[in-house]
PDB file of N, CA and C in Angstrom:
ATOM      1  N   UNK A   1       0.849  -1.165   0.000  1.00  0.00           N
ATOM      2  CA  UNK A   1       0.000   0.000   0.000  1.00  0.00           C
ATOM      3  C   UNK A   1       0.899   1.233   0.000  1.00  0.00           C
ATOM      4  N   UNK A   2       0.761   2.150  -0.390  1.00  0.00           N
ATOM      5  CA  UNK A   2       1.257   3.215  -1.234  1.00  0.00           C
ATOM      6  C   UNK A   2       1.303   4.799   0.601  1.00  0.00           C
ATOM      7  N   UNK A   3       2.044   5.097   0.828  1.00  0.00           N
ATOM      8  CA  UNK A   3       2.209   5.792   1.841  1.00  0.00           C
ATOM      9  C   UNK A   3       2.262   7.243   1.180  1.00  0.00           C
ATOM     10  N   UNK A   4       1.381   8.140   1.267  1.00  0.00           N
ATOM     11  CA  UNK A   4       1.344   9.496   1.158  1.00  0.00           C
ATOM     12  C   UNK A   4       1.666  10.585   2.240  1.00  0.00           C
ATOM     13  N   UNK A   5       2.483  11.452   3.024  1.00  0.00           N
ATOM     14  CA  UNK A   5       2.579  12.436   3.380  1.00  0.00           C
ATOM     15  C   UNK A   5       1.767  13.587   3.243  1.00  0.00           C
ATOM     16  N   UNK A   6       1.107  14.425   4.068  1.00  0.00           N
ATOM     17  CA  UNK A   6       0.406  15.470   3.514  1.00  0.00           C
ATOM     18  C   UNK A   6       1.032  16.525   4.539  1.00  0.00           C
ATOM     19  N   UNK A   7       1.556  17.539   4.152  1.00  0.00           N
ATOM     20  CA  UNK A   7       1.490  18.620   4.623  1.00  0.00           C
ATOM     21  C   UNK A   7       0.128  19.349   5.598  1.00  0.00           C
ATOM     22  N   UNK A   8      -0.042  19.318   7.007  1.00  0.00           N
ATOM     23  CA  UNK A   8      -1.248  19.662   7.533  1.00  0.00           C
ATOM     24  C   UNK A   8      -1.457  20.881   7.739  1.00  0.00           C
ATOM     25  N   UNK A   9      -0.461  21.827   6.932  1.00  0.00           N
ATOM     26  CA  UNK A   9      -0.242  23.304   7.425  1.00  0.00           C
ATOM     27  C   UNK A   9      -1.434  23.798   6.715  1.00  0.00           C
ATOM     28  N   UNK A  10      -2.110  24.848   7.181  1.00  0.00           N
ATOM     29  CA  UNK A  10      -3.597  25.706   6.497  1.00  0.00           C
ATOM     30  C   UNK A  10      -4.333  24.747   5.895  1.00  0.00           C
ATOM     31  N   UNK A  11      -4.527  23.319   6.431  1.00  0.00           N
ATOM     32  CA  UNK A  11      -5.721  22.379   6.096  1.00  0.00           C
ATOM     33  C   UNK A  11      -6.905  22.823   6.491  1.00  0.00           C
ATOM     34  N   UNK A  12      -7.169  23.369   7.671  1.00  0.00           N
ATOM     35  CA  UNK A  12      -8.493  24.105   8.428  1.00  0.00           C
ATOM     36  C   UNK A  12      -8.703  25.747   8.201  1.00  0.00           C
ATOM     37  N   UNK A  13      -7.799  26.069   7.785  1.00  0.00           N
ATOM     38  CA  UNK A  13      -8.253  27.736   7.186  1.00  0.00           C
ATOM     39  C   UNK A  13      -8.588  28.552   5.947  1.00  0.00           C
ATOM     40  N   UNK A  14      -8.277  27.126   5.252  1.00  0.00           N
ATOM     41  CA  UNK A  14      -8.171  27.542   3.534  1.00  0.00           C
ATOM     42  C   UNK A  14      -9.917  26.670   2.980  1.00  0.00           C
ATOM     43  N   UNK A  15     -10.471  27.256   2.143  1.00  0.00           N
ATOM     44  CA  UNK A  15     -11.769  26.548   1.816  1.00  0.00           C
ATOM     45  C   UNK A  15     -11.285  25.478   0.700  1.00  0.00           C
ATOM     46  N   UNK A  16     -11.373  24.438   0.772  1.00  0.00           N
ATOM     47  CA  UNK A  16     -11.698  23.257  -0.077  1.00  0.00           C
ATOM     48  C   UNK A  16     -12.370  23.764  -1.880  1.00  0.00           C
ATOM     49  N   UNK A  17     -13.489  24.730  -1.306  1.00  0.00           N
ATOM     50  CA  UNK A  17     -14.121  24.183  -2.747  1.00  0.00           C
ATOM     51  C   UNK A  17     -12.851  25.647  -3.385  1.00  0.00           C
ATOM     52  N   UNK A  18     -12.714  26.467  -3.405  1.00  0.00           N
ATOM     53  CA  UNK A  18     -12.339  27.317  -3.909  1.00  0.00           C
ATOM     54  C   UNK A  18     -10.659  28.739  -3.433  1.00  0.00           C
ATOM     55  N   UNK A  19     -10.423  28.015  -2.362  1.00  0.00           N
ATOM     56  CA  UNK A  19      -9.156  28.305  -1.852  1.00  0.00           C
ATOM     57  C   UNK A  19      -8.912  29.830  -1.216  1.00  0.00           C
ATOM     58  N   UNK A  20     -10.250  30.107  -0.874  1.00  0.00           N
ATOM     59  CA  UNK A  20     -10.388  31.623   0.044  1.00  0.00           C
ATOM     60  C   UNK A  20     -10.208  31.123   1.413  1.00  0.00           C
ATOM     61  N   UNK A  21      -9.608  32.139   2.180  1.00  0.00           N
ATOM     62  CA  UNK A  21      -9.273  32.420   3.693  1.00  0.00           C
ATOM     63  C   UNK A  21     -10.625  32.171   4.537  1.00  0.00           C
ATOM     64  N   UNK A  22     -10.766  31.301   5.190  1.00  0.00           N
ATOM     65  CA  UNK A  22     -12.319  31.305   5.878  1.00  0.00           C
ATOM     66  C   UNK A  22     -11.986  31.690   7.288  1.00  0.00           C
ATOM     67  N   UNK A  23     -13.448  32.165   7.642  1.00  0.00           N
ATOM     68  CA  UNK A  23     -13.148  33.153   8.588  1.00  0.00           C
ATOM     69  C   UNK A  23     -14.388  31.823   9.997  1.00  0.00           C
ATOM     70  N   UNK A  24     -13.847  32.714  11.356  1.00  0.00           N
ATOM     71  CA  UNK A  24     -15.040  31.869  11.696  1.00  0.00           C
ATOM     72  C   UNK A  24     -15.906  32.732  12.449  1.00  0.00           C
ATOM     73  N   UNK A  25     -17.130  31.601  12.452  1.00  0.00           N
ATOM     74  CA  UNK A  25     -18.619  32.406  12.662  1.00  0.00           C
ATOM     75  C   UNK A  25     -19.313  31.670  14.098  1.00  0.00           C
ATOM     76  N   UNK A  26     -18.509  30.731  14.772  1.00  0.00           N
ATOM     77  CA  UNK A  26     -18.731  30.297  15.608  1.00  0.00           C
ATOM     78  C   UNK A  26     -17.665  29.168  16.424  1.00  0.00           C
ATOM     79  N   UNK A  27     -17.861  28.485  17.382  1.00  0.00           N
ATOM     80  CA  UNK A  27     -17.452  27.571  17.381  1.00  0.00           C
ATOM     81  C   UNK A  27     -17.228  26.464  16.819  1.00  0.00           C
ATOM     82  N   UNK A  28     -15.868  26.466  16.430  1.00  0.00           N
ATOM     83  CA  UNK A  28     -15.404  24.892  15.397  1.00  0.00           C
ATOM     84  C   UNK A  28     -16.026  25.195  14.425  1.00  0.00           C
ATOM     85  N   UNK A  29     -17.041  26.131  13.918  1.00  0.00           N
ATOM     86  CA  UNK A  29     -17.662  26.579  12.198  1.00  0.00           C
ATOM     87  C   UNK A  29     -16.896  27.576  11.989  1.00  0.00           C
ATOM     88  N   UNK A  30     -16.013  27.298  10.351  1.00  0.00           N
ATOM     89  CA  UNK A  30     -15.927  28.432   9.697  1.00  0.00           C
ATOM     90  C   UNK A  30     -16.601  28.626   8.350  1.00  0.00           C
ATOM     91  N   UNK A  31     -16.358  29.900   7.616  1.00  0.00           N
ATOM     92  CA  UNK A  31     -17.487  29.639   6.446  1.00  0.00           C
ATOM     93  C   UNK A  31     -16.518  30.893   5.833  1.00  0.00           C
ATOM     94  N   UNK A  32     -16.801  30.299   4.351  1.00  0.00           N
ATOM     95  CA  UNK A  32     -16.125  30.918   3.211  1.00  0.00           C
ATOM     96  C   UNK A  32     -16.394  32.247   2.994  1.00  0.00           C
ATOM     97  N   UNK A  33     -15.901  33.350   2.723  1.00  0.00           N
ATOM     98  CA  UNK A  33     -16.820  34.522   1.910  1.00  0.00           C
ATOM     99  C   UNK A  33     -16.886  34.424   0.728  1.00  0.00           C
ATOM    100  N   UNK A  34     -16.079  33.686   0.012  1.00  0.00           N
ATOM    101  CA  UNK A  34     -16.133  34.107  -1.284  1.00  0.00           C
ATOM    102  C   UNK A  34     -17.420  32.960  -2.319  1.00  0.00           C
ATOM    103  N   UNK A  35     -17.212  31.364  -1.179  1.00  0.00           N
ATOM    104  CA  UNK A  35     -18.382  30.074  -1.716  1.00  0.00           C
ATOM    105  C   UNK A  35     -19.605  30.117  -1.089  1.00  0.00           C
ATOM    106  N   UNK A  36     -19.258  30.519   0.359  1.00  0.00           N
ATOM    107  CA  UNK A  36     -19.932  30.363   1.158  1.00  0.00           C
ATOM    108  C   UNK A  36     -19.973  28.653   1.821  1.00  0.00           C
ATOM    109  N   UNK A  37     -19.118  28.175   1.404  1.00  0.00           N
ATOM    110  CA  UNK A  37     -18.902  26.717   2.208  1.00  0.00           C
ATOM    111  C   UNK A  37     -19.057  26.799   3.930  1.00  0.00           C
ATOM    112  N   UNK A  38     -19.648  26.438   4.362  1.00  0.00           N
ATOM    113  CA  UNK A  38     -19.659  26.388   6.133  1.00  0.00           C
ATOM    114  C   UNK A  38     -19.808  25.097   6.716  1.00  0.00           C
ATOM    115  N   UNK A  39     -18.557  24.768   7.424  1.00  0.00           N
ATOM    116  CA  UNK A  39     -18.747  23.383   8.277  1.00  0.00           C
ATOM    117  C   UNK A  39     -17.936  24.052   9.338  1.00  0.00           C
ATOM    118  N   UNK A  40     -17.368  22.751  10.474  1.00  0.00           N
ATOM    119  CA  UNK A  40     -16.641  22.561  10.943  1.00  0.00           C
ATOM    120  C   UNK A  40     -14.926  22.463  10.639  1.00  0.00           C
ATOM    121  N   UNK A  41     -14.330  22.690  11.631  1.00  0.00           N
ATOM    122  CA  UNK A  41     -12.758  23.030  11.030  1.00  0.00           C
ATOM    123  C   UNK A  41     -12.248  21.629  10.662  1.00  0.00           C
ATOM    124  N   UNK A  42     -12.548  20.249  11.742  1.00  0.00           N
ATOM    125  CA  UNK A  42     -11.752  19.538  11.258  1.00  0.00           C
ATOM    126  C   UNK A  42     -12.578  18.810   9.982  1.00  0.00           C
ATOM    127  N   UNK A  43     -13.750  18.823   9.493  1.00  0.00           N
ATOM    128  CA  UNK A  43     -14.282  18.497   8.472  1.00  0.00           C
ATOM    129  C   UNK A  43     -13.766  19.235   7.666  1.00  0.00           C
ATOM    130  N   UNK A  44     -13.242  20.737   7.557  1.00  0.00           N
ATOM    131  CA  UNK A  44     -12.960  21.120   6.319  1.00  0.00           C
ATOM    132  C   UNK A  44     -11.245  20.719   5.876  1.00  0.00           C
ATOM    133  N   UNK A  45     -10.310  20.440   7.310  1.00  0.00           N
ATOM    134  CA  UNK A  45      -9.341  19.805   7.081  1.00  0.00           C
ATOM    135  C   UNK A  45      -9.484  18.861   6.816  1.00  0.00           C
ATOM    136  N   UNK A  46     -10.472  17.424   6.675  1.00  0.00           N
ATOM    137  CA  UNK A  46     -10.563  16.571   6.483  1.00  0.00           C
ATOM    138  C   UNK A  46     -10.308  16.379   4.905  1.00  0.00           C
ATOM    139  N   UNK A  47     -11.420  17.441   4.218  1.00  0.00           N
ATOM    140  CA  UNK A  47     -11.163  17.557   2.721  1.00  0.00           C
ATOM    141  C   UNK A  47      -9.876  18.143   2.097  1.00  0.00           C
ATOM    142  N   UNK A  48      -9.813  19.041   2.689  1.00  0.00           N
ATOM    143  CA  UNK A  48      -8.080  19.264   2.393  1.00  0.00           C
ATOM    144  C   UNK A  48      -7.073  18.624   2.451  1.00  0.00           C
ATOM    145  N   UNK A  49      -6.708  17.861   3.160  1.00  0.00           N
ATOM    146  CA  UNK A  49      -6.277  16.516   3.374  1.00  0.00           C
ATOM    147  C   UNK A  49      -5.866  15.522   2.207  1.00  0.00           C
ATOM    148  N   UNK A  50      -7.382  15.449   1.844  1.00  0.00           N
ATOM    149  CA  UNK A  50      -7.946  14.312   0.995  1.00  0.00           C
ATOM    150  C   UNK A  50      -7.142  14.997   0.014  1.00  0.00           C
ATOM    151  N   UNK A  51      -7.641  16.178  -0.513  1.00  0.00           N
ATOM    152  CA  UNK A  51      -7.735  16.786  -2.220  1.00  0.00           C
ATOM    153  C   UNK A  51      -5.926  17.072  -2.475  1.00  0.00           C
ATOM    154  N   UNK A  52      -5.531  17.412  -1.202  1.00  0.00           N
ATOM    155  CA  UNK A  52      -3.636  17.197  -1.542  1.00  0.00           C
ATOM    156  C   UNK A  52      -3.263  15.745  -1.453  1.00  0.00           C
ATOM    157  N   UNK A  53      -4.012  14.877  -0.759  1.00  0.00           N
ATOM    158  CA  UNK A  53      -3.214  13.460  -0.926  1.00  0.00           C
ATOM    159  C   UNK A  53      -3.620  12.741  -2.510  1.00  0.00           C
ATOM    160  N   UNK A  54      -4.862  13.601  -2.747  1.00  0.00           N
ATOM    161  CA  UNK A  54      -5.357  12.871  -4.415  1.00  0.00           C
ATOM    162  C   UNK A  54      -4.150  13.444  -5.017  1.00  0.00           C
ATOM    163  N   UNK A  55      -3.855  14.384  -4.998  1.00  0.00           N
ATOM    164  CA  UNK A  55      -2.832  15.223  -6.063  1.00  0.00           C
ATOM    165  C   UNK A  55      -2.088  14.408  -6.057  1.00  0.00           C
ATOM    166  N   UNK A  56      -1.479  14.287  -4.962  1.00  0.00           N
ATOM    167  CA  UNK A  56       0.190  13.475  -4.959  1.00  0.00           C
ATOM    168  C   UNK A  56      -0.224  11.989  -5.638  1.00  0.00           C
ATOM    169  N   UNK A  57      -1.365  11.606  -5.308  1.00  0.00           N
ATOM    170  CA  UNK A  57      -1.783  10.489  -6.512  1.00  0.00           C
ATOM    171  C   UNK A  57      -2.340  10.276  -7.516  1.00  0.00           C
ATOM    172  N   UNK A  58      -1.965  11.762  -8.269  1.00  0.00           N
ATOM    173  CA  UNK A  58      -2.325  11.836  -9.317  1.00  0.00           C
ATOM    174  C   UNK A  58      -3.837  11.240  -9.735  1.00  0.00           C
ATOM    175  N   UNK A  59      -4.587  11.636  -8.709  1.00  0.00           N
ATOM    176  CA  UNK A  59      -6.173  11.589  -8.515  1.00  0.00           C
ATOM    177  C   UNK A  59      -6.651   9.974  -8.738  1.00  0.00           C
ATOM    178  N   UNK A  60      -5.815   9.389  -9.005  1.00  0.00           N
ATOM    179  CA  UNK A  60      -6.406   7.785  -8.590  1.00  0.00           C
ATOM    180  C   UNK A  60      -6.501   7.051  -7.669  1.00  0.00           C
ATOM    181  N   UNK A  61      -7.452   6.353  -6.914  1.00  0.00           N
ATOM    182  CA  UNK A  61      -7.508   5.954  -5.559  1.00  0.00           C
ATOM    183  C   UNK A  61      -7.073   4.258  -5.470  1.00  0.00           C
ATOM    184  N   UNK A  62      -6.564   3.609  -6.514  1.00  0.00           N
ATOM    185  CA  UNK A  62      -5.295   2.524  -6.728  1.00  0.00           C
ATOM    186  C   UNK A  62      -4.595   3.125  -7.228  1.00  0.00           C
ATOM    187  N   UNK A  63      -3.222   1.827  -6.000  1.00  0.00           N
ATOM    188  CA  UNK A  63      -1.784   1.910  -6.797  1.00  0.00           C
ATOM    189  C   UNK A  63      -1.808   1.636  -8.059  1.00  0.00           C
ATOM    190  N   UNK A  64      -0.881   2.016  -8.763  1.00  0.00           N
ATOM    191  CA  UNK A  64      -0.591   1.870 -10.355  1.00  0.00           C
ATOM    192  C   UNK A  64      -0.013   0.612 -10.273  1.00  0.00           C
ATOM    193  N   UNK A  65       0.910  -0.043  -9.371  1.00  0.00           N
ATOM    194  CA  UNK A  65       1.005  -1.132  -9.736  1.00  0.00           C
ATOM    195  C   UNK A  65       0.372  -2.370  -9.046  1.00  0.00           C
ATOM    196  N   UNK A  66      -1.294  -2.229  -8.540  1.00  0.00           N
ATOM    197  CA  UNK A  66      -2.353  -3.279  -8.028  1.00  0.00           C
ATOM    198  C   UNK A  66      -2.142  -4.070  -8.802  1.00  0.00           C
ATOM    199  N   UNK A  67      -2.374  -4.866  -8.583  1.00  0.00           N
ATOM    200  CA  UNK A  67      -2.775  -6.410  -9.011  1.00  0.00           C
ATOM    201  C   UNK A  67      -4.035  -6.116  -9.794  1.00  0.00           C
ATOM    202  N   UNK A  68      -4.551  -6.904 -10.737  1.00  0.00           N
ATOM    203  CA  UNK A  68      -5.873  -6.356 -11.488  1.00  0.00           C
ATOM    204  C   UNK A  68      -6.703  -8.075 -11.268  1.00  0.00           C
ATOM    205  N   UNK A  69      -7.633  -7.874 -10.498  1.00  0.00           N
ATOM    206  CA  UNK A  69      -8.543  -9.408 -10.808  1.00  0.00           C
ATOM    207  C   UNK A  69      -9.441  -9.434 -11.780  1.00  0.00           C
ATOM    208  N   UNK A  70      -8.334 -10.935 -12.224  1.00  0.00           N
ATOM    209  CA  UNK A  70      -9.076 -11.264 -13.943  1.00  0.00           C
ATOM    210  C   UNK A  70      -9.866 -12.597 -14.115  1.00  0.00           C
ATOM    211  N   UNK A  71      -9.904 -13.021 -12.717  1.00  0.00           N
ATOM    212  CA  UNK A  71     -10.410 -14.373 -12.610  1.00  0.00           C
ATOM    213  C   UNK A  71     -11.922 -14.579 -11.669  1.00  0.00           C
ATOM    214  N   UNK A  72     -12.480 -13.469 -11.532  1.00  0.00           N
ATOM    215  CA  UNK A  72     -13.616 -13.585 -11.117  1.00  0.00           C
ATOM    216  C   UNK A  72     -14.391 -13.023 -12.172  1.00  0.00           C
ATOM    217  N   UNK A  73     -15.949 -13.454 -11.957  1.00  0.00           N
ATOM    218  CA  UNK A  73     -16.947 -12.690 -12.826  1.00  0.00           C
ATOM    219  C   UNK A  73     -17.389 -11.626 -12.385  1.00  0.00           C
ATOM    220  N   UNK A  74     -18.278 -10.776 -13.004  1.00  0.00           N
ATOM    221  CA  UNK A  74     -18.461  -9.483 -12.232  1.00  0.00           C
ATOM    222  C   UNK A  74     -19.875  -9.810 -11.565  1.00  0.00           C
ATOM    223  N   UNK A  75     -20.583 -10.949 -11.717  1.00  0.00           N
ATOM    224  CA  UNK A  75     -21.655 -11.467 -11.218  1.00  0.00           C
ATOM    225  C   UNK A  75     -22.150 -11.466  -9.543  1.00  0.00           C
ATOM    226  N   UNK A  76     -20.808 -11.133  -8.892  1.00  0.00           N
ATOM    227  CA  UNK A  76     -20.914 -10.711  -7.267  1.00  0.00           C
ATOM    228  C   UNK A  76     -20.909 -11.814  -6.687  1.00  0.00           C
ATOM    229  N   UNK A  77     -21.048 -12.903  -7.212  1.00  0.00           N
ATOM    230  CA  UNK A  77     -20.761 -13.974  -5.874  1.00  0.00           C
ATOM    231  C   UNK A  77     -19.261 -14.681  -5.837  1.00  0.00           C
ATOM    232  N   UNK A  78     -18.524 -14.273  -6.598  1.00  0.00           N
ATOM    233  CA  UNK A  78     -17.038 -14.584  -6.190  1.00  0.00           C
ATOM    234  C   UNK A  78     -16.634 -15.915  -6.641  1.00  0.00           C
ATOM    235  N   UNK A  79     -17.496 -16.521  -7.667  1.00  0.00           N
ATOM    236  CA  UNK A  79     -17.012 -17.550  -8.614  1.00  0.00           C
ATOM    237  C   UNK A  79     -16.333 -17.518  -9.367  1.00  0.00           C
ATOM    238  N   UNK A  80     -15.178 -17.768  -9.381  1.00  0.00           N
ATOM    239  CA  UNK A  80     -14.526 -18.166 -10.929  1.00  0.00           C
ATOM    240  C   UNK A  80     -14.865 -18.299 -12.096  1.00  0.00           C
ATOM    241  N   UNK A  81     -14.623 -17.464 -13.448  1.00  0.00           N
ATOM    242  CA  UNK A  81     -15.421 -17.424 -14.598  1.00  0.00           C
ATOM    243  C   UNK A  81     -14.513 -18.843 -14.946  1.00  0.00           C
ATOM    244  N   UNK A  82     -13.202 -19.701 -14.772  1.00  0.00           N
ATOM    245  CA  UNK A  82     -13.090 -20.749 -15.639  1.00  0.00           C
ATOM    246  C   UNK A  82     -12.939 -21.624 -14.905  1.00  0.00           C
ATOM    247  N   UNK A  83     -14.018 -22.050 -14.063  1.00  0.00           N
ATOM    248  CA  UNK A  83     -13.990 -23.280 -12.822  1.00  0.00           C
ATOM    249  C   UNK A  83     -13.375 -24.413 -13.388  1.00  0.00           C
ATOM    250  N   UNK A  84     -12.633 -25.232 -13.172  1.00  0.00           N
ATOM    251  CA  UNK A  84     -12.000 -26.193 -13.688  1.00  0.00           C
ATOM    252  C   UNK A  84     -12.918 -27.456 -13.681  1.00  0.00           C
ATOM    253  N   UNK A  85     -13.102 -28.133 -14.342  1.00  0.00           N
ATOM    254  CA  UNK A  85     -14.147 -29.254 -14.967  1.00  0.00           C
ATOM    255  C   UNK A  85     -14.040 -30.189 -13.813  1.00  0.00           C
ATOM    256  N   UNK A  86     -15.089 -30.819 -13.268  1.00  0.00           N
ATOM    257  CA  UNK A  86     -14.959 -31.534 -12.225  1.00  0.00           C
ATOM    258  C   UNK A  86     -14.895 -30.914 -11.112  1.00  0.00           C
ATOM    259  N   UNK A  87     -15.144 -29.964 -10.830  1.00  0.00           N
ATOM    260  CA  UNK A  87     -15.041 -29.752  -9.379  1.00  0.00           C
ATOM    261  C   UNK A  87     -16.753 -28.773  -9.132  1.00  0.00           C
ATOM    262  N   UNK A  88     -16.602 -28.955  -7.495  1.00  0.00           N
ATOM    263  CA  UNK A  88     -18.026 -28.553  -7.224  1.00  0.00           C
ATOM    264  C   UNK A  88     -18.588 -27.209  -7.143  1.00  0.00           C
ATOM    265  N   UNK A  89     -19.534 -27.079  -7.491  1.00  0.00           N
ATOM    266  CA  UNK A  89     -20.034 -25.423  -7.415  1.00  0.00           C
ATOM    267  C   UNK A  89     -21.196 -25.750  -6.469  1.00  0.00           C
ATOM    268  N   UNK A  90     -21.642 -24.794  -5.773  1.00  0.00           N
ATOM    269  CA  UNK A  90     -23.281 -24.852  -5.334  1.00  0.00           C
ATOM    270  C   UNK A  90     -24.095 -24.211  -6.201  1.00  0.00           C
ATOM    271  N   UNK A  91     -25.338 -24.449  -6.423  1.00  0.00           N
ATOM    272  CA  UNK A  91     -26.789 -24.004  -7.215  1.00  0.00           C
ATOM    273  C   UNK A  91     -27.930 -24.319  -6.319  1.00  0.00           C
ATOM    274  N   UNK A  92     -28.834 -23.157  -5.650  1.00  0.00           N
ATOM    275  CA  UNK A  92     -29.639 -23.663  -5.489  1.00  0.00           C
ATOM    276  C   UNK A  92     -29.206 -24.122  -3.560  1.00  0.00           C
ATOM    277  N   UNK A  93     -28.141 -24.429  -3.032  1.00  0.00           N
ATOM    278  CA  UNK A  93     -27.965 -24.942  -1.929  1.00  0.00           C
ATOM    279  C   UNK A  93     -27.335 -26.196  -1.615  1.00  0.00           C
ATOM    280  N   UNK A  94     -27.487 -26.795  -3.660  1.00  0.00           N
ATOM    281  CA  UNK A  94     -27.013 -27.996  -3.695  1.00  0.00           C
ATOM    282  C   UNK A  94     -25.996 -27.929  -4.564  1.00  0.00           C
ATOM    283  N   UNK A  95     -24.568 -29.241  -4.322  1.00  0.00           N
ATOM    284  CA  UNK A  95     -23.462 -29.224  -5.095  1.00  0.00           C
ATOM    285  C   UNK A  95     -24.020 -29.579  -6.667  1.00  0.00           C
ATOM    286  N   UNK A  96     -23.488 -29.166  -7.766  1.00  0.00           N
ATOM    287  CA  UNK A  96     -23.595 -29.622  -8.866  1.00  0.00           C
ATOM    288  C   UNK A  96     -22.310 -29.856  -9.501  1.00  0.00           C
ATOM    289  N   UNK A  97     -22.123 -30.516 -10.072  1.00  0.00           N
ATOM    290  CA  UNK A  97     -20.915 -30.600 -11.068  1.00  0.00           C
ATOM    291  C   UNK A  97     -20.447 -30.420 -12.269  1.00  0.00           C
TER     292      UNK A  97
END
């Protein structure tokens, strides 16, 4: 698994959607002037966070070099699309072959 660093400096003062100075309007709420975004500080560091660790990964949320699974179906129950002949599957509750 792929280890990212983020810089945590102005994660809670800078707005997420649009990168204005937010000011605050209460406890633990600050809110944008320029979007008007308003949460909490560590929710808005939370996204900040996120949106510099996407960068550094070049916005994909797999490693580039994952493993790719090519041996299941996309059918959701986790069968093997080339079950090998002779061996048992369930259908139904019951083995078939």
């Amino acid at each position: 698994m792929p280890l990212f660093v983020v810089d945590p400096a102005n994660t809670s003062s800078t707005c997420p959607r649009c990168g204005a100075k937010l000011v605050e309007v209460g406890y633990r709420r600050l809110r944008c002037p320029n979007c008007g975004l308003e949460a909490d500080r560590d929710t808005i560091a939370i996204l900040n966070i996120e949106e510099r660790a996407l960068s550094q990964m070049e916005g994909t949320l797999a490693s580039p070099t994952a493993p790719q699974v090519t041996d299941v179906s996309p059918n959701g129950w986790g069968e093997p699309v080339n079950r090998p002949k002779g061996t048992l599957a369930l259908q139904g509750g019951e083995e078939v072959r």
